[in-house]
C-alpha atoms as a PDB file:
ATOM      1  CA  UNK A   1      -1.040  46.492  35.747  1.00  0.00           C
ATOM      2  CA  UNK A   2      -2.026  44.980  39.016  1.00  0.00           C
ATOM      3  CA  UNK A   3      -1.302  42.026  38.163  1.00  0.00           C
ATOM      4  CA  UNK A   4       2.495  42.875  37.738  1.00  0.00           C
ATOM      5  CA  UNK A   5       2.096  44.808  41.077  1.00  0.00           C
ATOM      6  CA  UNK A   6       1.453  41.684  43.303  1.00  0.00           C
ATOM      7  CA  UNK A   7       4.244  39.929  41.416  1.00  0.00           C
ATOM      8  CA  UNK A   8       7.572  39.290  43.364  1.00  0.00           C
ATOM      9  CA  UNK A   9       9.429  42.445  41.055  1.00  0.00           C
ATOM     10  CA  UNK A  10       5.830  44.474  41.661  1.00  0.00           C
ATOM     11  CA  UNK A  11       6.084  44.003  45.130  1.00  0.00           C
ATOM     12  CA  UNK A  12      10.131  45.286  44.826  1.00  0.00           C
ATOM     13  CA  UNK A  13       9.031  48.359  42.900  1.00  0.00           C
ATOM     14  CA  UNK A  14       6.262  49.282  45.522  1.00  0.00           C
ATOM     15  CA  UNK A  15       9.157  49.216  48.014  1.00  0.00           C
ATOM     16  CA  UNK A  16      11.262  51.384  46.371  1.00  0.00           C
ATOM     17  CA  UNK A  17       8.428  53.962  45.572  1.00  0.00           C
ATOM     18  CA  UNK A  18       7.824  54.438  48.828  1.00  0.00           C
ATOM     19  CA  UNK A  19      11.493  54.177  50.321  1.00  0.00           C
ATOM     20  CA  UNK A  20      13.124  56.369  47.527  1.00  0.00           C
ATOM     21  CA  UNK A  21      11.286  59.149  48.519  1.00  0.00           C
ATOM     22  CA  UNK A  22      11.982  58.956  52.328  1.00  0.00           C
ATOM     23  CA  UNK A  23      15.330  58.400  51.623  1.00  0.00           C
ATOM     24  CA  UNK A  24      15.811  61.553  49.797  1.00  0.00           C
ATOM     25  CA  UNK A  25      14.147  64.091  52.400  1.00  0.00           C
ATOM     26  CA  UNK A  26      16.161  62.185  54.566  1.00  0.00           C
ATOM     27  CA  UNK A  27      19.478  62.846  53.124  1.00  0.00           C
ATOM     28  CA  UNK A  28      18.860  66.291  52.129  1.00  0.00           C
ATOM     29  CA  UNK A  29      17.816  66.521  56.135  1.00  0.00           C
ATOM     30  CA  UNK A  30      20.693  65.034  57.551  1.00  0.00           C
ATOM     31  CA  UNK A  31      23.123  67.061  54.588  1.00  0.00           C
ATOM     32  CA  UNK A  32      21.318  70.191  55.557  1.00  0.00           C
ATOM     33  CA  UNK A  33      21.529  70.396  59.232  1.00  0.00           C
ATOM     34  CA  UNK A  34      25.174  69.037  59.227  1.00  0.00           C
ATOM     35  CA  UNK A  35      27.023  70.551  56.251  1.00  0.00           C
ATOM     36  CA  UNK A  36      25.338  73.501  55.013  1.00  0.00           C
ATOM     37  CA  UNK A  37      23.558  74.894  58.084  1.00  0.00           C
ATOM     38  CA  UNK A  38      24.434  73.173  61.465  1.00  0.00           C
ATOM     39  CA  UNK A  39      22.602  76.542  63.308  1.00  0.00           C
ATOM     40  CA  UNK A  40      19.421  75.194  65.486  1.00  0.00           C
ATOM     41  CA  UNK A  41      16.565  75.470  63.039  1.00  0.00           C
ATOM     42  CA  UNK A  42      14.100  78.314  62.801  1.00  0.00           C
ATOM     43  CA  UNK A  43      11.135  76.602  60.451  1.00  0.00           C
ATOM     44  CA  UNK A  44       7.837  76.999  62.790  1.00  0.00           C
ATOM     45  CA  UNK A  45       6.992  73.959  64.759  1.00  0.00           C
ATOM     46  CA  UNK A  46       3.027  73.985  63.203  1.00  0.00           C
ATOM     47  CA  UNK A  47       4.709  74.002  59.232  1.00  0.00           C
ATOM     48  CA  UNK A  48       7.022  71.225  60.763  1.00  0.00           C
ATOM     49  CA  UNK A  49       3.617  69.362  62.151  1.00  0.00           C
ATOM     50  CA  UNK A  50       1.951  70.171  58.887  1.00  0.00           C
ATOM     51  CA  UNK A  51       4.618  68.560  56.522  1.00  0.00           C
ATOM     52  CA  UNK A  52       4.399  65.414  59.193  1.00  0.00           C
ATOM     53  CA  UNK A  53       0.406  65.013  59.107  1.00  0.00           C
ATOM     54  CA  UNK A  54       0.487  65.327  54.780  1.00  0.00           C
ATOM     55  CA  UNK A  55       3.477  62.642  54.816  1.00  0.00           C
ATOM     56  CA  UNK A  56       1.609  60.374  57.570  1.00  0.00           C
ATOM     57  CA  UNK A  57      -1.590  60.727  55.591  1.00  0.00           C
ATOM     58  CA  UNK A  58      -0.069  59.986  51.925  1.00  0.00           C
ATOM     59  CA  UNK A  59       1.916  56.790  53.345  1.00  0.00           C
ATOM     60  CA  UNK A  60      -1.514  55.110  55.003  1.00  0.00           C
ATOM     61  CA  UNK A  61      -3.195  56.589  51.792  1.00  0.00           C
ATOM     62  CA  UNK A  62      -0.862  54.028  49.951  1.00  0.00           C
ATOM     63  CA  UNK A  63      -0.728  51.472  52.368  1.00  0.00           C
ATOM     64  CA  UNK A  64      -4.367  51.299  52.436  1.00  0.00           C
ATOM     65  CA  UNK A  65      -4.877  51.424  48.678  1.00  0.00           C
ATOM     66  CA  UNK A  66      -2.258  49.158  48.183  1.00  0.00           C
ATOM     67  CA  UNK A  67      -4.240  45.785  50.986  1.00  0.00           C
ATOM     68  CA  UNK A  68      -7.489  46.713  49.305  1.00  0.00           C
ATOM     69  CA  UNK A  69      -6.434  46.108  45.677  1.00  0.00           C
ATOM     70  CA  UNK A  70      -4.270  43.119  46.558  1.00  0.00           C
ATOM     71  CA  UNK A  71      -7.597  41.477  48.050  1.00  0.00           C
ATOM     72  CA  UNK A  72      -8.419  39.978  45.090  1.00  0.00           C
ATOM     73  CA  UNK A  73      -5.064  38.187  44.932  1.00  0.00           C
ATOM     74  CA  UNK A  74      -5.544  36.711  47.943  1.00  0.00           C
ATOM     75  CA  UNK A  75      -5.889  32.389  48.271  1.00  0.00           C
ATOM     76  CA  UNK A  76      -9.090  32.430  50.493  1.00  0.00           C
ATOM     77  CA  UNK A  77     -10.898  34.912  48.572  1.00  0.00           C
ATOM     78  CA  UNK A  78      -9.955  32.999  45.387  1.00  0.00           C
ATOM     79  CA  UNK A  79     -10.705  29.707  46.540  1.00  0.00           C
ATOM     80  CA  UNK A  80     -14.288  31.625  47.936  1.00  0.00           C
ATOM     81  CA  UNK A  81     -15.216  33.131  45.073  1.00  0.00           C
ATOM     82  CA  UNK A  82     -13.948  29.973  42.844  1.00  0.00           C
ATOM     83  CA  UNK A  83     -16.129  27.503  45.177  1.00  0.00           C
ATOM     84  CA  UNK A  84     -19.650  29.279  43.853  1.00  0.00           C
ATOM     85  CA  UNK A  85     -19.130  27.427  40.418  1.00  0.00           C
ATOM     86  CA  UNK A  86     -20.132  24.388  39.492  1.00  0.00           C
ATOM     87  CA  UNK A  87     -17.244  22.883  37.357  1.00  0.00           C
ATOM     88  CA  UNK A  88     -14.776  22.716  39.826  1.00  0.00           C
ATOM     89  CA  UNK A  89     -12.686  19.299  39.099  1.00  0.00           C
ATOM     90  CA  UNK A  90     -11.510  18.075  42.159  1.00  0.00           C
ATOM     91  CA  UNK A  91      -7.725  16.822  42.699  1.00  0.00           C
ATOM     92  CA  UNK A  92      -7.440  14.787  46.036  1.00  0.00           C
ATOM     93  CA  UNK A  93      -3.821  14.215  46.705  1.00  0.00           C
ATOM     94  CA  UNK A  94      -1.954  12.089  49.710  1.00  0.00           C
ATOM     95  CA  UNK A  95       2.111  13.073  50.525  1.00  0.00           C
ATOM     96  CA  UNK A  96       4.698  10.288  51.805  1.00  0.00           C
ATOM     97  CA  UNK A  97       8.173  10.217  51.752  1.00  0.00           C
ATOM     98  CA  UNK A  98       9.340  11.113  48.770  1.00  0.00           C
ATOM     99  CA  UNK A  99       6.315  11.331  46.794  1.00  0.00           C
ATOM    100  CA  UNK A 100       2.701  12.559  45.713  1.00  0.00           C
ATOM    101  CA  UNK A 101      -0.236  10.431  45.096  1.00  0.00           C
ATOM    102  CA  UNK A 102      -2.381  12.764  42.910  1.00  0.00           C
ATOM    103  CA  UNK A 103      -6.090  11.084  42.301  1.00  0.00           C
ATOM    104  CA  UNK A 104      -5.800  13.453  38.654  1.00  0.00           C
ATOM    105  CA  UNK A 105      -2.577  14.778  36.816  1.00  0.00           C
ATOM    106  CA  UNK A 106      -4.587  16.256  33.564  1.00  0.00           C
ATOM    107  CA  UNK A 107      -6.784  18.892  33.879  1.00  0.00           C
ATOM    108  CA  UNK A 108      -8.748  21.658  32.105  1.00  0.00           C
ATOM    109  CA  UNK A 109      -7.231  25.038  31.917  1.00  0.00           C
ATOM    110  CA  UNK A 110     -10.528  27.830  32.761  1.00  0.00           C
ATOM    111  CA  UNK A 111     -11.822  25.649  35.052  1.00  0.00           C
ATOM    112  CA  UNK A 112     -11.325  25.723  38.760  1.00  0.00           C
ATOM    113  CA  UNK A 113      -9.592  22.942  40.533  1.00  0.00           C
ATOM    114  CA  UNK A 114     -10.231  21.765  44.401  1.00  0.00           C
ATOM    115  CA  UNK A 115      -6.688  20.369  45.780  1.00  0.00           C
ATOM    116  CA  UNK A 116      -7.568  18.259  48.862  1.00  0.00           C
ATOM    117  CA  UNK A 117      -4.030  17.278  50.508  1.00  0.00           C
ATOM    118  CA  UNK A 118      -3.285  15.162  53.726  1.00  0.00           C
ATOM    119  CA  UNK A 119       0.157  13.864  54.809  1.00  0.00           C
ATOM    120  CA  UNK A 120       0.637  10.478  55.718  1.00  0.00           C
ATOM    121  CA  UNK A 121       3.809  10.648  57.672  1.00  0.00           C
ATOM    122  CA  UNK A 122       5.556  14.146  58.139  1.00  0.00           C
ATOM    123  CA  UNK A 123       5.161  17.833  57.340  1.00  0.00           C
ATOM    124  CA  UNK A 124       4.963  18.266  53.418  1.00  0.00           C
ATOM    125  CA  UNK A 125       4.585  21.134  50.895  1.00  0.00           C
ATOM    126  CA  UNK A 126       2.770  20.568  47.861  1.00  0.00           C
ATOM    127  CA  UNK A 127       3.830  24.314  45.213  1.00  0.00           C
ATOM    128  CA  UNK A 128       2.565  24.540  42.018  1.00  0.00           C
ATOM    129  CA  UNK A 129       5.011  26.399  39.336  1.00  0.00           C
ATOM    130  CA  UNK A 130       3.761  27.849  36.469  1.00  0.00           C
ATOM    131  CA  UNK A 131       5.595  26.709  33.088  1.00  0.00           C
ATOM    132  CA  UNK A 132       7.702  29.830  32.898  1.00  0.00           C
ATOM    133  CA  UNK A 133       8.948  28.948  36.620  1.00  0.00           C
ATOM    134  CA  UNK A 134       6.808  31.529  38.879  1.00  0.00           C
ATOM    135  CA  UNK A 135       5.073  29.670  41.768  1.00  0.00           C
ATOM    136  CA  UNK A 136       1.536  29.476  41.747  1.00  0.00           C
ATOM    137  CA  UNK A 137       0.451  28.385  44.824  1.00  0.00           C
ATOM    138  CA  UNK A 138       1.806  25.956  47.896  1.00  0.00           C
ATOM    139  CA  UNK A 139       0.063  24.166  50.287  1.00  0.00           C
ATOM    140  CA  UNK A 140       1.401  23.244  53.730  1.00  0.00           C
ATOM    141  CA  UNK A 141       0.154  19.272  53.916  1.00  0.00           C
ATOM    142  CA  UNK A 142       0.335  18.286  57.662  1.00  0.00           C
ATOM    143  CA  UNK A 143       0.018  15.402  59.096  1.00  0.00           C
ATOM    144  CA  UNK A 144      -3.006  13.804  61.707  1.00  0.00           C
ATOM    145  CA  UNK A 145      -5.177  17.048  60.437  1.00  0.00           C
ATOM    146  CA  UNK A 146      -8.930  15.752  60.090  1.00  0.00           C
ATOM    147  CA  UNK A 147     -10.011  17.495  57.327  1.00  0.00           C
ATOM    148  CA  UNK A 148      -7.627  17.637  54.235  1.00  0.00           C
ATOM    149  CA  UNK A 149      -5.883  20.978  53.544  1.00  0.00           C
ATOM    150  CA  UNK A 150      -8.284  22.043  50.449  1.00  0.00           C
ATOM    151  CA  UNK A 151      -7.239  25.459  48.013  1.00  0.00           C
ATOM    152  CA  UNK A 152      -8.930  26.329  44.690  1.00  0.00           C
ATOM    153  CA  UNK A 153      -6.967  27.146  41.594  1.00  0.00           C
ATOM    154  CA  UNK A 154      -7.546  28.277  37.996  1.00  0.00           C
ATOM    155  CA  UNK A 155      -5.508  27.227  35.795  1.00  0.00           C
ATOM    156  CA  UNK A 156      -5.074  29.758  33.067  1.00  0.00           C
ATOM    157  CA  UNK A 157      -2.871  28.701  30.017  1.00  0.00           C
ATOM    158  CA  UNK A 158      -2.273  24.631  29.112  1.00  0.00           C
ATOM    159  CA  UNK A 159       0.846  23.516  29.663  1.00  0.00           C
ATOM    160  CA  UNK A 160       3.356  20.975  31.915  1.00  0.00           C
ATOM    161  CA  UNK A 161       2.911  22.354  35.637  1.00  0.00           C
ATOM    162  CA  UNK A 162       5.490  21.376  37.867  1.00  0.00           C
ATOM    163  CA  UNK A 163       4.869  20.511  41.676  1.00  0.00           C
ATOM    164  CA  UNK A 164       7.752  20.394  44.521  1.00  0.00           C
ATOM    165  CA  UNK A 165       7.241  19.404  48.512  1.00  0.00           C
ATOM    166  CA  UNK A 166       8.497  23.358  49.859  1.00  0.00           C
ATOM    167  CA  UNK A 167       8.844  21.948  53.932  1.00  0.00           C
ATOM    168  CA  UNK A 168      11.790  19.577  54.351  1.00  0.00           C
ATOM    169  CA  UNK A 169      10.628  16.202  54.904  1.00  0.00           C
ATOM    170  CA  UNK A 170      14.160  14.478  55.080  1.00  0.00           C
ATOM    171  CA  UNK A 171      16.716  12.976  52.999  1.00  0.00           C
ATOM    172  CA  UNK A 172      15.318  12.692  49.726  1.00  0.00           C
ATOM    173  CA  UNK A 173      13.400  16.080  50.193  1.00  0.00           C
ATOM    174  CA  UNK A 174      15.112  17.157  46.838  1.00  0.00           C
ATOM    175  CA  UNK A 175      13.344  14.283  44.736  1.00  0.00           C
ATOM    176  CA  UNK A 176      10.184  15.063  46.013  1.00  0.00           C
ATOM    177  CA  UNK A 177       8.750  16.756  42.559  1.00  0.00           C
ATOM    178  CA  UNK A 178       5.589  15.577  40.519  1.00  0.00           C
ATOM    179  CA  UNK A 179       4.148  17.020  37.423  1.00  0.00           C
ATOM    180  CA  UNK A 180       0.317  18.523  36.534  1.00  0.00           C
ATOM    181  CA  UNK A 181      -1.021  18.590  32.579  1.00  0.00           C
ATOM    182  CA  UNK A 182      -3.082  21.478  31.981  1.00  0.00           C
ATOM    183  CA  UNK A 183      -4.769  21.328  28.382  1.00  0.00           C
ATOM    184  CA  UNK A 184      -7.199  23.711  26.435  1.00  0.00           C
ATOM    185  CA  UNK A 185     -10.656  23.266  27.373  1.00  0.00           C
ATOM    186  CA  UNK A 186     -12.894  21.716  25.094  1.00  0.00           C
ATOM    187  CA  UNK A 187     -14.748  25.324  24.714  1.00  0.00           C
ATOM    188  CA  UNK A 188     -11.959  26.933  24.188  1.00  0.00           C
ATOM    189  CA  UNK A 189     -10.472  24.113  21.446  1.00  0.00           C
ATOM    190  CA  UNK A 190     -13.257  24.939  19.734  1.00  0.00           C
ATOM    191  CA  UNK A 191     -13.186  28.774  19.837  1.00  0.00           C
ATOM    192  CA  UNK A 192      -9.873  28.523  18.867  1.00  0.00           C
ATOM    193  CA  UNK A 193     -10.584  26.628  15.870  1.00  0.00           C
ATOM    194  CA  UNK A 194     -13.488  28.917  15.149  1.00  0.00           C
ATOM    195  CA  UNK A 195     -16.245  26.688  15.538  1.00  0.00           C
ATOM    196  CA  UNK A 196     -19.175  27.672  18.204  1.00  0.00           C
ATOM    197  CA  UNK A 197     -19.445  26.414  21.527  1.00  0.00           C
END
């Protein structure tokens, strides 16, 4: 369920919960005071500050419940809680006009992965797109950084991952696209054939 929540049509439905509402007691406001009863209003100001305090408290009840549970989804916390194993392959990866040099294109699904990008010549995104077309991930690969830009990712399910530069980087921006091979771990190969691991 959260999962779906966090998604791009998650994050559209979480809008719309809490607009619809507001919307409503807006329009039935605005109908109110200028079509049925345009007369200066008589509700007591402390029920007016009451109805304002429980609508104040439910939105930052939402808001708040909403950051916490997304913390999980976030990059740096992944990549955190990804680094404390000690099967992460590593990917090291270099960007130049129009193209990726990627030290690895196969890799485990289950297993975390350690992208270290640099740039050789101009700003570069490096996006990872699940098989079905979501995006994974991007990295913005700059160039003259020190250190590499570095992000840890799980790959899930096997399949053909496709990679695109997101920052234009010139002319030939549009051909700048690379694949990644996830396949079944060896583990889970064998589960799924029903031996033991």
């Amino acid at each position: 369920m959260l999962d779906f929540l966090f998604s791009g049509w998650g994050a559209f439905w979480m809008t719309l919960f809490m607009l619809v509402p507001f919307a409503a007691v807006f329009y039935y406001i605005l109908r109110r005071k200028s079509i049925v009863d345009p007369t200066p209003e008589s509700t007591a100001r402390a029920k007016i500050s009451g109805v304002e305090v429980g609508w104040l408290a439910l939105v930052l009840m939402v808001f708040a419940g909403v950051n916490l549970a997304s913390l999980k989804y976030m990059p740096t916390l992944r990549t955190a809680h990804a680094a404390m194993r000690t099967d992460i392959q590593s990917v090291d990866l270099t960007a130049t006009s129009w193209s990726y040099d990627i030290s690895s294109r196969e890799l485990q699904a289950g297993k975390p992965v350690r992208f270290s990008g640099r740039s050789n010549d101009t700003m570069h995104g490096f996006a990872v797109y699940h098989p079905d077309g979501r995006i994974l991930f991007t990295m913005m690969l700059m160039p003259g950084l020190k250190d590499p830009t570095s992000l840890i990712h799980t790959f899930e399910e096997p399949g053909t991952y496709k990679v695109r530069c997101l920052e234009y980087c010139g002319v030939a921006h549009h051909t700048m696209r690379d694949e990644l091979v996830v396949v079944a771990s060896e583990g889970s190969a064998k589960l799924a054939k029903g031996d033991t691991p």
